[in-house]
Protein backbone atom coordinates (compact mmCIF):
# COMPACT_ATOMS: atom_id res chain seq x y z
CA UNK A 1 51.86 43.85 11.63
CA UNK A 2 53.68 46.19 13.55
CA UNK A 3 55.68 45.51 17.14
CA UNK A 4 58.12 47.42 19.50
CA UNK A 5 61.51 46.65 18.84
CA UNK A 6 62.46 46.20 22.83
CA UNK A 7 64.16 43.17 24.14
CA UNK A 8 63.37 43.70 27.95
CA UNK A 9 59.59 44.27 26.85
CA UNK A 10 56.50 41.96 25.90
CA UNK A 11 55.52 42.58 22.68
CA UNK A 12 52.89 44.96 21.63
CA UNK A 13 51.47 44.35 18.51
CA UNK A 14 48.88 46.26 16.03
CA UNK A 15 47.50 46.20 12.58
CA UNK A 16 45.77 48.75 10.64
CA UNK A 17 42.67 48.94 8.19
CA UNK A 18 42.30 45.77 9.35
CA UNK A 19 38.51 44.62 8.79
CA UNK A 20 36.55 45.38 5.50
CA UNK A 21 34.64 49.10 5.63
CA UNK A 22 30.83 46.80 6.70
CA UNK A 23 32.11 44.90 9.05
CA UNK A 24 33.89 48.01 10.36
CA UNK A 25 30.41 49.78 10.39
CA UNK A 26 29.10 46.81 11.64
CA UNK A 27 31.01 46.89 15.05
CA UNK A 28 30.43 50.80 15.45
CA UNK A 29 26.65 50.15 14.80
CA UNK A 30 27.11 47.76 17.44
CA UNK A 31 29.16 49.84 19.64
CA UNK A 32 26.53 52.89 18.99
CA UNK A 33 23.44 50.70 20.09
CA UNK A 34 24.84 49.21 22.82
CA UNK A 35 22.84 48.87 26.75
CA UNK A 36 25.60 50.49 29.01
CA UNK A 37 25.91 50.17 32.77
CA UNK A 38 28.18 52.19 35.53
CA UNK A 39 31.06 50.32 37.14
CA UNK A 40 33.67 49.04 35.37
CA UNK A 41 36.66 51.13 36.69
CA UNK A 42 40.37 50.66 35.85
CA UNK A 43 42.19 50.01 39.13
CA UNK A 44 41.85 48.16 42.20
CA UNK A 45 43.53 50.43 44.12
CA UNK A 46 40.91 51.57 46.81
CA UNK A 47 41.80 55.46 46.47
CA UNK A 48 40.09 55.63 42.91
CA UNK A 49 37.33 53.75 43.73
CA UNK A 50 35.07 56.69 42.99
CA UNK A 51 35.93 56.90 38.92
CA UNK A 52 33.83 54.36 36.93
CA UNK A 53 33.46 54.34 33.57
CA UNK A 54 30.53 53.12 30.91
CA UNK A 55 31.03 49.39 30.01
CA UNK A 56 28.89 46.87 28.28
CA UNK A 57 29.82 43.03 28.74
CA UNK A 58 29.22 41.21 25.88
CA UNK A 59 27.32 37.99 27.11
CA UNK A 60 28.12 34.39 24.74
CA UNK A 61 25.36 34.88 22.16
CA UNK A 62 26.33 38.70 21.76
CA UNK A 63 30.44 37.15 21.19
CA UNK A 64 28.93 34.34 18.77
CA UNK A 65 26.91 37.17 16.71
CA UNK A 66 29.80 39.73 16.24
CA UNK A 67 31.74 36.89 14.95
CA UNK A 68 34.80 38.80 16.10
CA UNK A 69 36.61 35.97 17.38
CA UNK A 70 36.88 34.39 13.97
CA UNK A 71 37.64 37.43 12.54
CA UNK A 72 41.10 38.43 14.34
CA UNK A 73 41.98 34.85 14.22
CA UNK A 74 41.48 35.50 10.43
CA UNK A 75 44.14 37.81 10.77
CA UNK A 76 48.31 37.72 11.61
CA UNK A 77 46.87 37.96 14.94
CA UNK A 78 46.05 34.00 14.56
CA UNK A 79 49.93 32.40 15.72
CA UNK A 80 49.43 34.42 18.51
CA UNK A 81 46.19 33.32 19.87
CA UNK A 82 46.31 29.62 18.30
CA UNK A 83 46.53 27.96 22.08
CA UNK A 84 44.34 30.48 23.57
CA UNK A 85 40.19 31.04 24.04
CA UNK A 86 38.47 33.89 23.97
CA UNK A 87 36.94 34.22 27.44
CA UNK A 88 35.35 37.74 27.66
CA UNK A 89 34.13 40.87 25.54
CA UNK A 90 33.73 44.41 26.53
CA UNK A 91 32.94 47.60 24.99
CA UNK A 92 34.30 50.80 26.56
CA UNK A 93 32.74 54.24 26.27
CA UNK A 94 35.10 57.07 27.23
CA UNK A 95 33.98 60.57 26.95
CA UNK A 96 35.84 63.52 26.48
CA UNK A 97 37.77 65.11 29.55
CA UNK A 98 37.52 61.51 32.19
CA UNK A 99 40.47 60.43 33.88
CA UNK A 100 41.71 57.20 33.96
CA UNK A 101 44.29 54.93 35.84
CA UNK A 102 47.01 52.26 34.20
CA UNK A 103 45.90 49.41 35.04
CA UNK A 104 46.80 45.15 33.98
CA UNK A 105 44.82 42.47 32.87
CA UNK A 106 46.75 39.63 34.46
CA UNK A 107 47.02 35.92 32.99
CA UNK A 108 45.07 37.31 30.00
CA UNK A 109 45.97 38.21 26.17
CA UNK A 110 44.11 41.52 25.18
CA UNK A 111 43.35 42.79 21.92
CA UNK A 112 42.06 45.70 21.49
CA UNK A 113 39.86 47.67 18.65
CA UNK A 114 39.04 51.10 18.11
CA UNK A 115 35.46 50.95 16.25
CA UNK A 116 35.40 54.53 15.61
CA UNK A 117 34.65 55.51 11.84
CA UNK A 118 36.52 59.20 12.30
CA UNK A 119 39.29 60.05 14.62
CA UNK A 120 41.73 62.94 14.15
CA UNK A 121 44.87 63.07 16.16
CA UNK A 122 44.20 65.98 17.11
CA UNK A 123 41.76 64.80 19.42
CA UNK A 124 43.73 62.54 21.95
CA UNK A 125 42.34 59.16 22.87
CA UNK A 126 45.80 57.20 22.89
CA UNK A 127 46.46 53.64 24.74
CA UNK A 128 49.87 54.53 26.75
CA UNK A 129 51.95 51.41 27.33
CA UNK A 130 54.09 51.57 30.29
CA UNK A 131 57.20 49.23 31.44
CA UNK A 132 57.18 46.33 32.97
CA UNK A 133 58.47 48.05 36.30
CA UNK A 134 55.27 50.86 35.18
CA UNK A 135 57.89 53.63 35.30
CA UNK A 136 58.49 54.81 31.72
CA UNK A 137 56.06 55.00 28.57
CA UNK A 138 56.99 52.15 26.21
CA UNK A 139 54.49 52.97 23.35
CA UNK A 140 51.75 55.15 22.62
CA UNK A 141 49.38 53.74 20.32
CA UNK A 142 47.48 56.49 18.52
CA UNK A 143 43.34 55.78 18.31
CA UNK A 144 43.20 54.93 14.56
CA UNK A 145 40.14 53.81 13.25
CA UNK A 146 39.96 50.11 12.24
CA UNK A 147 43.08 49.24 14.25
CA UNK A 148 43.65 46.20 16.22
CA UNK A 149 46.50 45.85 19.04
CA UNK A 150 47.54 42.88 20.58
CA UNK A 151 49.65 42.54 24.12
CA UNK A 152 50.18 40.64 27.57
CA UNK A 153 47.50 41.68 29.83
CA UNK A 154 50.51 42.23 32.49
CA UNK A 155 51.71 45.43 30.51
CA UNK A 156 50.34 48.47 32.22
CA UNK A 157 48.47 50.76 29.97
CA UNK A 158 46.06 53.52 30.34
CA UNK A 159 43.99 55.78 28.40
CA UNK A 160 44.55 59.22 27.44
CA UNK A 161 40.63 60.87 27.50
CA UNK A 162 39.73 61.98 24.24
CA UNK A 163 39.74 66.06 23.88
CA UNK A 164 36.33 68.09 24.56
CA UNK A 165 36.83 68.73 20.48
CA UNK A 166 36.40 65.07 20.04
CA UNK A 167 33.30 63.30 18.96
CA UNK A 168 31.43 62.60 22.61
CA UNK A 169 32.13 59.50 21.99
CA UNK A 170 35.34 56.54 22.42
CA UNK A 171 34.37 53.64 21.72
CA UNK A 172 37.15 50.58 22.21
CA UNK A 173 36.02 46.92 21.96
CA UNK A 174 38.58 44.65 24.30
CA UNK A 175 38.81 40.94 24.03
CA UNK A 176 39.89 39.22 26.46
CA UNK A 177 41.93 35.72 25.54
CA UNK A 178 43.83 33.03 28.32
């Protein structure tokens, strides 16, 4: 498991290859066959209200299916989530070229996943992790296959679109604990 070493920071944490090649497969397929809808957008702030993005809310049975609750609690993600529920689900597609905002998740733990099978670096599609005051970059997490990142919804992040070289398709499966 991996963290930033940063005293005045939360932690950010990530671990990679970290579900078995099927179940891997598994959550793409899933991500690939998903029923999308228009709105979910990554600010409040009234100016942007115009960008949305491709979502799809997982609803309880869809959670209970994917088993992927059990599974990052089957992993050193566990301590960090032992006193905390899962409460929500949701699968983001970004597309090559979108903009997006940074953005918090407030009073929530987040871990994220990137489902893709094949990314290449060259293609963009970073998290950015900003300070606490949202004035520097703290981390930039690289969109590695397989990977899992765990952090305090009240660190601002963002995404960095993917490039139009890149598959048409981000997928990133969020999950959201309190």
């Amino acid at each position: 498991m991996n963290t930033i070493d940063n005293p005045n920071s939360p932690q950010i944490y990530s671990i990679e290859n970290v579900f078995e090649y099927s179940y891997q497969d598994h959550l793409y397929d899933i991500c690939r066959n998903s029923f999308y809808k228009i709105g979910w957008g990554d600010t409040s702030n009234i100016e942007y209200n115009n960008v949305k993005y491709l979502y799809c809310k997982w609803n309880k049975e869809d959670i209970e299916n994917s088993k992927i609750d059990s599974k990052i609690r089957n992993t050193k993600f566990n301590d960090l989530l032992s006193n905390k529920t899962l409460k929500n689900v949701v699968i983001n597609l970004s597309t090559p070229g979108e903009t997006y905002f940074e953005h918090t998740h407030l009073n929530e733990t987040v871990v994220l996943y990137y489902p893709n099978l094949r990314w290449l670096r060259q293609w963009g599609g970073e998290t950015i992790f900003y300070s606490l005051n949202n004035k520097n970059i703290e981390l930039v997490s690289e969109y590695e296959p397989n990977k899992l990142i765990l952090f305090d919804g009240k660190i601002s992040h963002t995404v960095r679109p993917g490039s139009y070289s890149s598959p048409q398709y981000r997928f990133t499966i969020s999950c959201f604990y309190i």
